[in-house]
PDB file of N, CA and C in Angstrom:
ATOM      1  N   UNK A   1      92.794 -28.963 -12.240  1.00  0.00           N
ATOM      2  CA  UNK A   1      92.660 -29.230 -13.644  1.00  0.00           C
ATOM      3  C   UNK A   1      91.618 -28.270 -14.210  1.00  0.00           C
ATOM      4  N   UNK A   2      91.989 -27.646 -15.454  1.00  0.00           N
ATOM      5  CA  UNK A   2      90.989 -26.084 -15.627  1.00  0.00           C
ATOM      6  C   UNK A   2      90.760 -27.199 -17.266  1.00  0.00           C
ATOM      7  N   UNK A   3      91.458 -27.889 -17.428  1.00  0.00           N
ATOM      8  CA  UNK A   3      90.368 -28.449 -18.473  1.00  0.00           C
ATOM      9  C   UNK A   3      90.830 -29.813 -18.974  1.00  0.00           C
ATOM     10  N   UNK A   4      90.319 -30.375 -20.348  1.00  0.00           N
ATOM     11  CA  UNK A   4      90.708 -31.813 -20.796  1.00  0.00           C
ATOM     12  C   UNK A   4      91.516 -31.446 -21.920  1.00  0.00           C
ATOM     13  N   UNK A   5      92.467 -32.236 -22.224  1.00  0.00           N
ATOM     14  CA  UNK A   5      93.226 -31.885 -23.249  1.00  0.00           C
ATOM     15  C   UNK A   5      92.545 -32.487 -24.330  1.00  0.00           C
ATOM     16  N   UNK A   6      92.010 -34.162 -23.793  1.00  0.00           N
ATOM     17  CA  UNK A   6      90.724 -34.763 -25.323  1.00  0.00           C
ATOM     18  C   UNK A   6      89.660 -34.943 -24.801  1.00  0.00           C
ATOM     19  N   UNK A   7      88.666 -35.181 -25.483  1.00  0.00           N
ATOM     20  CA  UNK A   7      87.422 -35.417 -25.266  1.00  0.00           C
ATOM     21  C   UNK A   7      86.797 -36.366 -26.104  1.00  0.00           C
ATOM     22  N   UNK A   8      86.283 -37.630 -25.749  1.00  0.00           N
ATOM     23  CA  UNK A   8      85.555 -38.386 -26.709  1.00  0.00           C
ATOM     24  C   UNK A   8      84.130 -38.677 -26.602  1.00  0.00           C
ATOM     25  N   UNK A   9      83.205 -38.620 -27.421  1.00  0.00           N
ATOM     26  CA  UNK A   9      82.002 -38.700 -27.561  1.00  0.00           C
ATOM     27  C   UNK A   9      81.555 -39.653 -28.756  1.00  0.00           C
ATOM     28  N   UNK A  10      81.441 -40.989 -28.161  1.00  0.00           N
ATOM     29  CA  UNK A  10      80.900 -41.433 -29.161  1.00  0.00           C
ATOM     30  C   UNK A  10      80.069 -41.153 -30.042  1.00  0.00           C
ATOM     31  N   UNK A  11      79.666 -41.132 -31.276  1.00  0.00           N
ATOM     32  CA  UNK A  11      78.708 -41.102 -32.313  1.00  0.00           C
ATOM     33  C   UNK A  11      77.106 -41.509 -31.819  1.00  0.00           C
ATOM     34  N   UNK A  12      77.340 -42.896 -30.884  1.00  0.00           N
ATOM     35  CA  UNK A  12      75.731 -43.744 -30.537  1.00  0.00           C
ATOM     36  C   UNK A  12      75.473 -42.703 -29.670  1.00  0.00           C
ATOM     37  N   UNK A  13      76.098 -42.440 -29.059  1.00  0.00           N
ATOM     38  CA  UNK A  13      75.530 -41.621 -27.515  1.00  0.00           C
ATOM     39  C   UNK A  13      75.247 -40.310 -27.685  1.00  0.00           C
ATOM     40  N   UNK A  14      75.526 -39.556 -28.733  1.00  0.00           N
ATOM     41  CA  UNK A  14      75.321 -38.227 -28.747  1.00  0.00           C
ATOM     42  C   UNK A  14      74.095 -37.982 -29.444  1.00  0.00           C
ATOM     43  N   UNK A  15      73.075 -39.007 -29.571  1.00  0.00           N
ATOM     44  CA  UNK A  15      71.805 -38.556 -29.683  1.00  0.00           C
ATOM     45  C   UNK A  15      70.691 -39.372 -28.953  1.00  0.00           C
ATOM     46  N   UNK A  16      71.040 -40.457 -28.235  1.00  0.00           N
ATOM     47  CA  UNK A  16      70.633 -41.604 -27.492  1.00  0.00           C
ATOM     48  C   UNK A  16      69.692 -41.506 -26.382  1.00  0.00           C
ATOM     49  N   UNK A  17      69.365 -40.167 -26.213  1.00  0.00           N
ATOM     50  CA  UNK A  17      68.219 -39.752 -24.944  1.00  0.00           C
ATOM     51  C   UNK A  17      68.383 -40.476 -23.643  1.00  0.00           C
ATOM     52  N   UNK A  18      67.409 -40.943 -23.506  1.00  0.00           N
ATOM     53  CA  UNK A  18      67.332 -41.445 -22.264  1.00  0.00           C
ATOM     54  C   UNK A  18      68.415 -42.910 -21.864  1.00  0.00           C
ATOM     55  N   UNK A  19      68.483 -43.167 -22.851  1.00  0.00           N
ATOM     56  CA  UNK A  19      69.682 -44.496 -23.188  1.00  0.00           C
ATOM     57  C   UNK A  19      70.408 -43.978 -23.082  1.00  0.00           C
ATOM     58  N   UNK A  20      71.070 -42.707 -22.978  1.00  0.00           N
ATOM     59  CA  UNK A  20      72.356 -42.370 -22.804  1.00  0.00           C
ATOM     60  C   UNK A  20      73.387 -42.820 -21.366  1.00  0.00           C
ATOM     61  N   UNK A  21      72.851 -43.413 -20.309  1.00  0.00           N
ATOM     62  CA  UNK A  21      73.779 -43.895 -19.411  1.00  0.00           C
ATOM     63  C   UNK A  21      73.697 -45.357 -20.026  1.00  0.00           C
ATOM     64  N   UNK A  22      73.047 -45.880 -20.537  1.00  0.00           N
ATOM     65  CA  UNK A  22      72.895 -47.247 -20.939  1.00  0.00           C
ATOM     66  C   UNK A  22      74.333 -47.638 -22.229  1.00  0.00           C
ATOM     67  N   UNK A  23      74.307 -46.533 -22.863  1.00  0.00           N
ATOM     68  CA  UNK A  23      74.734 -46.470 -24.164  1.00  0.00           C
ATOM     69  C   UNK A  23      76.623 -45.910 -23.464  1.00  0.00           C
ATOM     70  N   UNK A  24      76.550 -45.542 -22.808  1.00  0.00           N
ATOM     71  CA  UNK A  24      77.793 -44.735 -22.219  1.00  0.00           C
ATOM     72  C   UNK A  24      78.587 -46.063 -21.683  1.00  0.00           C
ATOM     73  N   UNK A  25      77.746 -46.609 -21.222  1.00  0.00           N
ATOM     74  CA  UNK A  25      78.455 -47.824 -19.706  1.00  0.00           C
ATOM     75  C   UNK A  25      78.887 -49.252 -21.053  1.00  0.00           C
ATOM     76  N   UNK A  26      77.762 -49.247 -22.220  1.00  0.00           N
ATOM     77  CA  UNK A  26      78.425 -50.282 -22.941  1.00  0.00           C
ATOM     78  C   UNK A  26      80.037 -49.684 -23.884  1.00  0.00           C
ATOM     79  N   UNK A  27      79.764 -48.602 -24.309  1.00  0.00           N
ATOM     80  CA  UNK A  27      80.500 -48.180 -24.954  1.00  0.00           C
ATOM     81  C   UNK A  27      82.249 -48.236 -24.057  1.00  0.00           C
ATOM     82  N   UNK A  28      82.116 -47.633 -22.984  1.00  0.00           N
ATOM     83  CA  UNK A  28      83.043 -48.138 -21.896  1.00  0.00           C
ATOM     84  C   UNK A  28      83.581 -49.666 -21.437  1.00  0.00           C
ATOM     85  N   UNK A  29      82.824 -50.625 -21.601  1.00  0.00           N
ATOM     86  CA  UNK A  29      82.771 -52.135 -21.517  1.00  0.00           C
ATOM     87  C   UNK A  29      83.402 -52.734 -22.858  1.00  0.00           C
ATOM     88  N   UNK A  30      83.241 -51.756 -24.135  1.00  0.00           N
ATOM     89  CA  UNK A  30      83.300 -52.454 -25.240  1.00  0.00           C
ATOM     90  C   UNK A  30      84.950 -52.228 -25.068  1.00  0.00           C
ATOM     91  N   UNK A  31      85.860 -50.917 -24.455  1.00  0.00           N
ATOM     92  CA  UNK A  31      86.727 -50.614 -24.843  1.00  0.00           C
ATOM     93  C   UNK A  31      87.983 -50.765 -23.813  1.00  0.00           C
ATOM     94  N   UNK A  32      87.249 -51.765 -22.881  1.00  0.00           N
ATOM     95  CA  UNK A  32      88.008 -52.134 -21.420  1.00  0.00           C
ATOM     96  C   UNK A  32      88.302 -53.452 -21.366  1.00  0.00           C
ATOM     97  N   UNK A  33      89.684 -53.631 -20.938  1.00  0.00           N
ATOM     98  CA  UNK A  33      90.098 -55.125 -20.247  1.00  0.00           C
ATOM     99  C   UNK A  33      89.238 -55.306 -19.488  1.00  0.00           C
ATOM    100  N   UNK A  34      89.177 -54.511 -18.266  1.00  0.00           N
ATOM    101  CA  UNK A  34      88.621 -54.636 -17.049  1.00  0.00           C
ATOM    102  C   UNK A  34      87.713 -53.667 -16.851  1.00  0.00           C
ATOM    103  N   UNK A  35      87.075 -54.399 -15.621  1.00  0.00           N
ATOM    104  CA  UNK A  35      85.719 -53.248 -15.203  1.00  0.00           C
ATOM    105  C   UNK A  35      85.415 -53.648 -13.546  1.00  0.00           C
ATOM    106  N   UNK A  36      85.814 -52.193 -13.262  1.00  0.00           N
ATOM    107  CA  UNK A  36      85.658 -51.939 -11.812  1.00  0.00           C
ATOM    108  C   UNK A  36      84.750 -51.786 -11.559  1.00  0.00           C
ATOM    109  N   UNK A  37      83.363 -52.829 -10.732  1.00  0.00           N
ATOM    110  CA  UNK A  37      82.344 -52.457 -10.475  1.00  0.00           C
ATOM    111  C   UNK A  37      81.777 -52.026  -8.886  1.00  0.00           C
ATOM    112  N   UNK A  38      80.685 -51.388  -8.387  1.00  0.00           N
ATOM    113  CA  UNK A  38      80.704 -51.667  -7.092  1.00  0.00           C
ATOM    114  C   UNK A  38      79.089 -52.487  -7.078  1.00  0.00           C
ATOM    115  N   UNK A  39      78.747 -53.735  -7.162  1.00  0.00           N
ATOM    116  CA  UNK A  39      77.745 -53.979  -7.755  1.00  0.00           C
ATOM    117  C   UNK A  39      77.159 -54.816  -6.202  1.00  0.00           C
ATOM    118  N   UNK A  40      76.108 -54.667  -5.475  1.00  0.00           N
ATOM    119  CA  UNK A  40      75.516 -55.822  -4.732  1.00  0.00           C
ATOM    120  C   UNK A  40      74.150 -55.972  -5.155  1.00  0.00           C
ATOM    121  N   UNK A  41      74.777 -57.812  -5.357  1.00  0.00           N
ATOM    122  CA  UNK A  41      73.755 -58.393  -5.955  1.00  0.00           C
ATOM    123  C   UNK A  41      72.445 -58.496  -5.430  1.00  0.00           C
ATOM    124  N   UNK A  42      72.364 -57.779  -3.964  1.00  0.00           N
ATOM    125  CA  UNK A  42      71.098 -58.302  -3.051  1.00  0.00           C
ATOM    126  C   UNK A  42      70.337 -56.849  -3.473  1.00  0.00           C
ATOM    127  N   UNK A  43      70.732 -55.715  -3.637  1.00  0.00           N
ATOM    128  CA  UNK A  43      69.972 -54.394  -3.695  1.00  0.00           C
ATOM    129  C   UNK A  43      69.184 -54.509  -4.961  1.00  0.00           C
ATOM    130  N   UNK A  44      68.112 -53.864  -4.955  1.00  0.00           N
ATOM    131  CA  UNK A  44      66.933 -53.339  -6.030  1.00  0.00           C
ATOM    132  C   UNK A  44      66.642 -52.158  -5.376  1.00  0.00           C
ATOM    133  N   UNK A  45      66.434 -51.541  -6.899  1.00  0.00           N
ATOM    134  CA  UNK A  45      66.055 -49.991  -7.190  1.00  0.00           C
ATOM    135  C   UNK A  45      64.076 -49.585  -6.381  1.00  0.00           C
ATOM    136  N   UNK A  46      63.673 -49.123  -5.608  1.00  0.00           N
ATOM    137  CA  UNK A  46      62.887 -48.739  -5.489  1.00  0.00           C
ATOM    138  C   UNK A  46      61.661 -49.350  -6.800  1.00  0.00           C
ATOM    139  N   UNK A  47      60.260 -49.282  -6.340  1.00  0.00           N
ATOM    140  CA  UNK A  47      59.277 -49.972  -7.485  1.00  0.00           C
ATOM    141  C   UNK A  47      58.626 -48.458  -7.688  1.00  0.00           C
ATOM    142  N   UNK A  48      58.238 -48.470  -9.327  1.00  0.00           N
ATOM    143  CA  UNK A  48      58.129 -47.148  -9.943  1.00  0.00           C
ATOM    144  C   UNK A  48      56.725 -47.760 -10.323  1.00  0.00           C
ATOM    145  N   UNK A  49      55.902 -46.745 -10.512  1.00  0.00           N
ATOM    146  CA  UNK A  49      54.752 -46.577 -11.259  1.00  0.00           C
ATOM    147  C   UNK A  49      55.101 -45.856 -12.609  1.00  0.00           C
ATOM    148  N   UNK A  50      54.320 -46.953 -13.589  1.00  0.00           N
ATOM    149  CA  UNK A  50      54.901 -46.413 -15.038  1.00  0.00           C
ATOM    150  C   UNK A  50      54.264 -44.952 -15.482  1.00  0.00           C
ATOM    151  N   UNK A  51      53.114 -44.550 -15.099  1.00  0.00           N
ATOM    152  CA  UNK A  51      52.125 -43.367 -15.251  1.00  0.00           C
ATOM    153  C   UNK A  51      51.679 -42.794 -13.763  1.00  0.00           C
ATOM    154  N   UNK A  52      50.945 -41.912 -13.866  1.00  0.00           N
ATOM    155  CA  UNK A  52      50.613 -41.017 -13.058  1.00  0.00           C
ATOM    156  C   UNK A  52      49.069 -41.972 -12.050  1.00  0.00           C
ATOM    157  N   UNK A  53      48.507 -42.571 -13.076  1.00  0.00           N
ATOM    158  CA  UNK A  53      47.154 -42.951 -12.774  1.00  0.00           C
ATOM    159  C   UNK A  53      47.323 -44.681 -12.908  1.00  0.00           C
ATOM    160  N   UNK A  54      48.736 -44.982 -12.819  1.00  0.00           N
ATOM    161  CA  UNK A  54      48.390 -46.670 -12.989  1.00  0.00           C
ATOM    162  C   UNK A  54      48.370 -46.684 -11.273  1.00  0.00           C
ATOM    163  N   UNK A  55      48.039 -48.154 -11.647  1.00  0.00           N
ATOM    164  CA  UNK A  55      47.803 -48.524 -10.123  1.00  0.00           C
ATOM    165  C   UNK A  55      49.138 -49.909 -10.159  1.00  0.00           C
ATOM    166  N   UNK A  56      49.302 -50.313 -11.297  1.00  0.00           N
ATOM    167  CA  UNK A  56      50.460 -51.371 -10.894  1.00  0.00           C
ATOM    168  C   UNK A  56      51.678 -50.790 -10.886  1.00  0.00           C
ATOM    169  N   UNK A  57      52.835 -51.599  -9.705  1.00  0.00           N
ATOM    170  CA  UNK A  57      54.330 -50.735 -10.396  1.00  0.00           C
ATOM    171  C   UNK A  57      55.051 -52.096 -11.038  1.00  0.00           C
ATOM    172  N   UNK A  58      56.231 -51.352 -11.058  1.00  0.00           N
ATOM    173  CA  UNK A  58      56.591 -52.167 -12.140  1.00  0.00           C
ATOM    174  C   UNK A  58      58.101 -52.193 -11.070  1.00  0.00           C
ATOM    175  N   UNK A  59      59.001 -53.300 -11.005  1.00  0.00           N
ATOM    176  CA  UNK A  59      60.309 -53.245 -10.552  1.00  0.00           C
ATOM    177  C   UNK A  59      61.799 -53.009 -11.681  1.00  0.00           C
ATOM    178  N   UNK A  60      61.971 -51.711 -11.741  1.00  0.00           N
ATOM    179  CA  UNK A  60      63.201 -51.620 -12.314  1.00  0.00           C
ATOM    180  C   UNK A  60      64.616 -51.974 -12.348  1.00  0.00           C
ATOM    181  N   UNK A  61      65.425 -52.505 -13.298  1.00  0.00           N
ATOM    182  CA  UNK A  61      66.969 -53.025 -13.014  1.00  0.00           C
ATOM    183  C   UNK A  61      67.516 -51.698 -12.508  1.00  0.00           C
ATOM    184  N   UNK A  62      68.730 -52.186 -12.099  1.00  0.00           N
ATOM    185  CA  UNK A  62      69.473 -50.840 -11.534  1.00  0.00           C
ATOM    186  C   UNK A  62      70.516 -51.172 -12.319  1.00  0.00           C
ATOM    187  N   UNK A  63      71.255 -49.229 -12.773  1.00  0.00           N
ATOM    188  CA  UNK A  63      71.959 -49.627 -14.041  1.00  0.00           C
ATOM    189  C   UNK A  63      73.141 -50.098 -13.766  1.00  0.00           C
ATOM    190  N   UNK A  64      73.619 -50.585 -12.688  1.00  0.00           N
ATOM    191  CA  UNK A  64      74.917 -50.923 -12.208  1.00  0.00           C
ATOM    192  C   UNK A  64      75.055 -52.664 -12.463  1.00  0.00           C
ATOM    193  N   UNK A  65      73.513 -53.164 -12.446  1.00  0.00           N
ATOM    194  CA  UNK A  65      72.979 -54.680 -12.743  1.00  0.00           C
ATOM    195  C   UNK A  65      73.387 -54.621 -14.218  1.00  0.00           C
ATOM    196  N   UNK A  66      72.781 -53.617 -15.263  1.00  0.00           N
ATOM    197  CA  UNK A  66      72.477 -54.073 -16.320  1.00  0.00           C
ATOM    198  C   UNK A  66      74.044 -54.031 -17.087  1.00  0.00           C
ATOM    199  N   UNK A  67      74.743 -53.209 -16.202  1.00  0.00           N
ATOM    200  CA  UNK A  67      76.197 -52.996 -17.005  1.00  0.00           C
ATOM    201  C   UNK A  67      76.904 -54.032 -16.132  1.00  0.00           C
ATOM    202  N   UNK A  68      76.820 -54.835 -15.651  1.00  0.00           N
ATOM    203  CA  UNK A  68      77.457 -55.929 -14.819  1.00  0.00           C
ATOM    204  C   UNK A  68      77.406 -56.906 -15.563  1.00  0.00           C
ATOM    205  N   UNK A  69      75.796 -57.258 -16.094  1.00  0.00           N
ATOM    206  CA  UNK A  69      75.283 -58.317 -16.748  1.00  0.00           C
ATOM    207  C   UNK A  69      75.650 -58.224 -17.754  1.00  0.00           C
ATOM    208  N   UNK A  70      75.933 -57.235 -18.940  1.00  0.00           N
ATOM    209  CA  UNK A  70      76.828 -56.812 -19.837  1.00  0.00           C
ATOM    210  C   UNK A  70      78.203 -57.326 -20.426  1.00  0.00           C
ATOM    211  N   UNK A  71      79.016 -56.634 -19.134  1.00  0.00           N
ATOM    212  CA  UNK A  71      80.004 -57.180 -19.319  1.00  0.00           C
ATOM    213  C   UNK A  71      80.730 -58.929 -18.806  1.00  0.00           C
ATOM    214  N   UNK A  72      79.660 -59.192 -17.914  1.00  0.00           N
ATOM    215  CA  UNK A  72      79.987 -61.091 -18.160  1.00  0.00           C
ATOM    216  C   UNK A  72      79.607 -61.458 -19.604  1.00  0.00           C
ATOM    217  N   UNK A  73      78.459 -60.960 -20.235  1.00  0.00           N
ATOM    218  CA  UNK A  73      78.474 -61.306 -21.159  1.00  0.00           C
ATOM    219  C   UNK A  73      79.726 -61.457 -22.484  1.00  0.00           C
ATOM    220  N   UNK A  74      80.305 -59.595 -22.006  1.00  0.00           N
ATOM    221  CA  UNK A  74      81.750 -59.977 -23.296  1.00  0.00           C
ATOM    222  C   UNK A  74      82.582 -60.360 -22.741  1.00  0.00           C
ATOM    223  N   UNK A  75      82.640 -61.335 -21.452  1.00  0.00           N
ATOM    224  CA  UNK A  75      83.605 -61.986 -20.914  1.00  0.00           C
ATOM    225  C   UNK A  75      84.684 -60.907 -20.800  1.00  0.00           C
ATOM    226  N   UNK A  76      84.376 -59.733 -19.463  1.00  0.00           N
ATOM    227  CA  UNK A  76      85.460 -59.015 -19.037  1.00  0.00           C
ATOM    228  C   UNK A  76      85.961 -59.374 -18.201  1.00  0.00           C
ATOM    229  N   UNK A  77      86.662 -58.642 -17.692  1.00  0.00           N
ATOM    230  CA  UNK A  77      87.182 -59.418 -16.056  1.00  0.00           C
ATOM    231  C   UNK A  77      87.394 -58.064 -15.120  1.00  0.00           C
ATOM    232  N   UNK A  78      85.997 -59.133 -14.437  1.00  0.00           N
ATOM    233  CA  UNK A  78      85.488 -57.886 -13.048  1.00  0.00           C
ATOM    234  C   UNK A  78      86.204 -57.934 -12.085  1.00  0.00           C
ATOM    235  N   UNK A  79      86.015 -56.719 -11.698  1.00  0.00           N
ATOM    236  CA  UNK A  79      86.268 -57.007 -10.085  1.00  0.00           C
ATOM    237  C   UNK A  79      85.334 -55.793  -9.263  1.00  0.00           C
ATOM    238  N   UNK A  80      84.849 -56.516  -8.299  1.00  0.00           N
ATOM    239  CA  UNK A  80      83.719 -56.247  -7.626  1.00  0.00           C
ATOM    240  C   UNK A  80      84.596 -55.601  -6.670  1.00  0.00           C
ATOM    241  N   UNK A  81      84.406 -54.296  -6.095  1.00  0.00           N
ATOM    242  CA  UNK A  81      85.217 -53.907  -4.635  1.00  0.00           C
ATOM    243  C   UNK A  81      84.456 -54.388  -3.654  1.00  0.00           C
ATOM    244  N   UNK A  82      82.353 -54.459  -3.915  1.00  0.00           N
ATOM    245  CA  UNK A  82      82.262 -55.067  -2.129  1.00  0.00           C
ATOM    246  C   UNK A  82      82.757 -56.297  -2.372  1.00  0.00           C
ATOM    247  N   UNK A  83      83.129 -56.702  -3.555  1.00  0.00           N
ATOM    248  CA  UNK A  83      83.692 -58.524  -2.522  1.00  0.00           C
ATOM    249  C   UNK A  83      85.695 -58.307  -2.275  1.00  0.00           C
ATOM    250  N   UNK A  84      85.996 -57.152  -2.005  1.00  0.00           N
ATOM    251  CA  UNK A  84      86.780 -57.016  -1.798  1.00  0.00           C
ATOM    252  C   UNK A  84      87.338 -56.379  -0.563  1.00  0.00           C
TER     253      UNK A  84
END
């Protein structure tokens, strides 16, 4: 494949910075029956220090959680492959 015949770019996402995987994964959820996830519920993302010089970290969602949690919310219908 040497190229796409369309291309869509939402409006929210094309200036959305760092939200841009955040903003991508709802925009995808908003426009899907379904949503193929590969989500385990037992994993967490590594603990980040918010600055250079803090001393606390902080535990981050992983974005596969936050677009999971998402779409139960608009009542999609998942399907998880590890429970498959």
């Amino acid at each position: 494949m040497e190229r796409y015949e369309d291309t869509y770019f939402p409006e929210r996402i094309e200036n959305a910075g760092r939200a841009a995987c955040l903003e991508r994964n709802q925009e995808m959820i908003n426009n899907s029956e379904f949503c193929i996830v590969y989500f385990d519920k037992n994993y967490m993302p590594p603990k980040r220090k918010v600055g250079k010089r803090d001393i606390m970290e902080r535990q981050p969602r992983s974005g596969t959680a936050v677009a999971y949690s998402y779409a139960v919310r608009k009542k999609k219908k998942i399907v998880n492959v590890i429970d498959v």
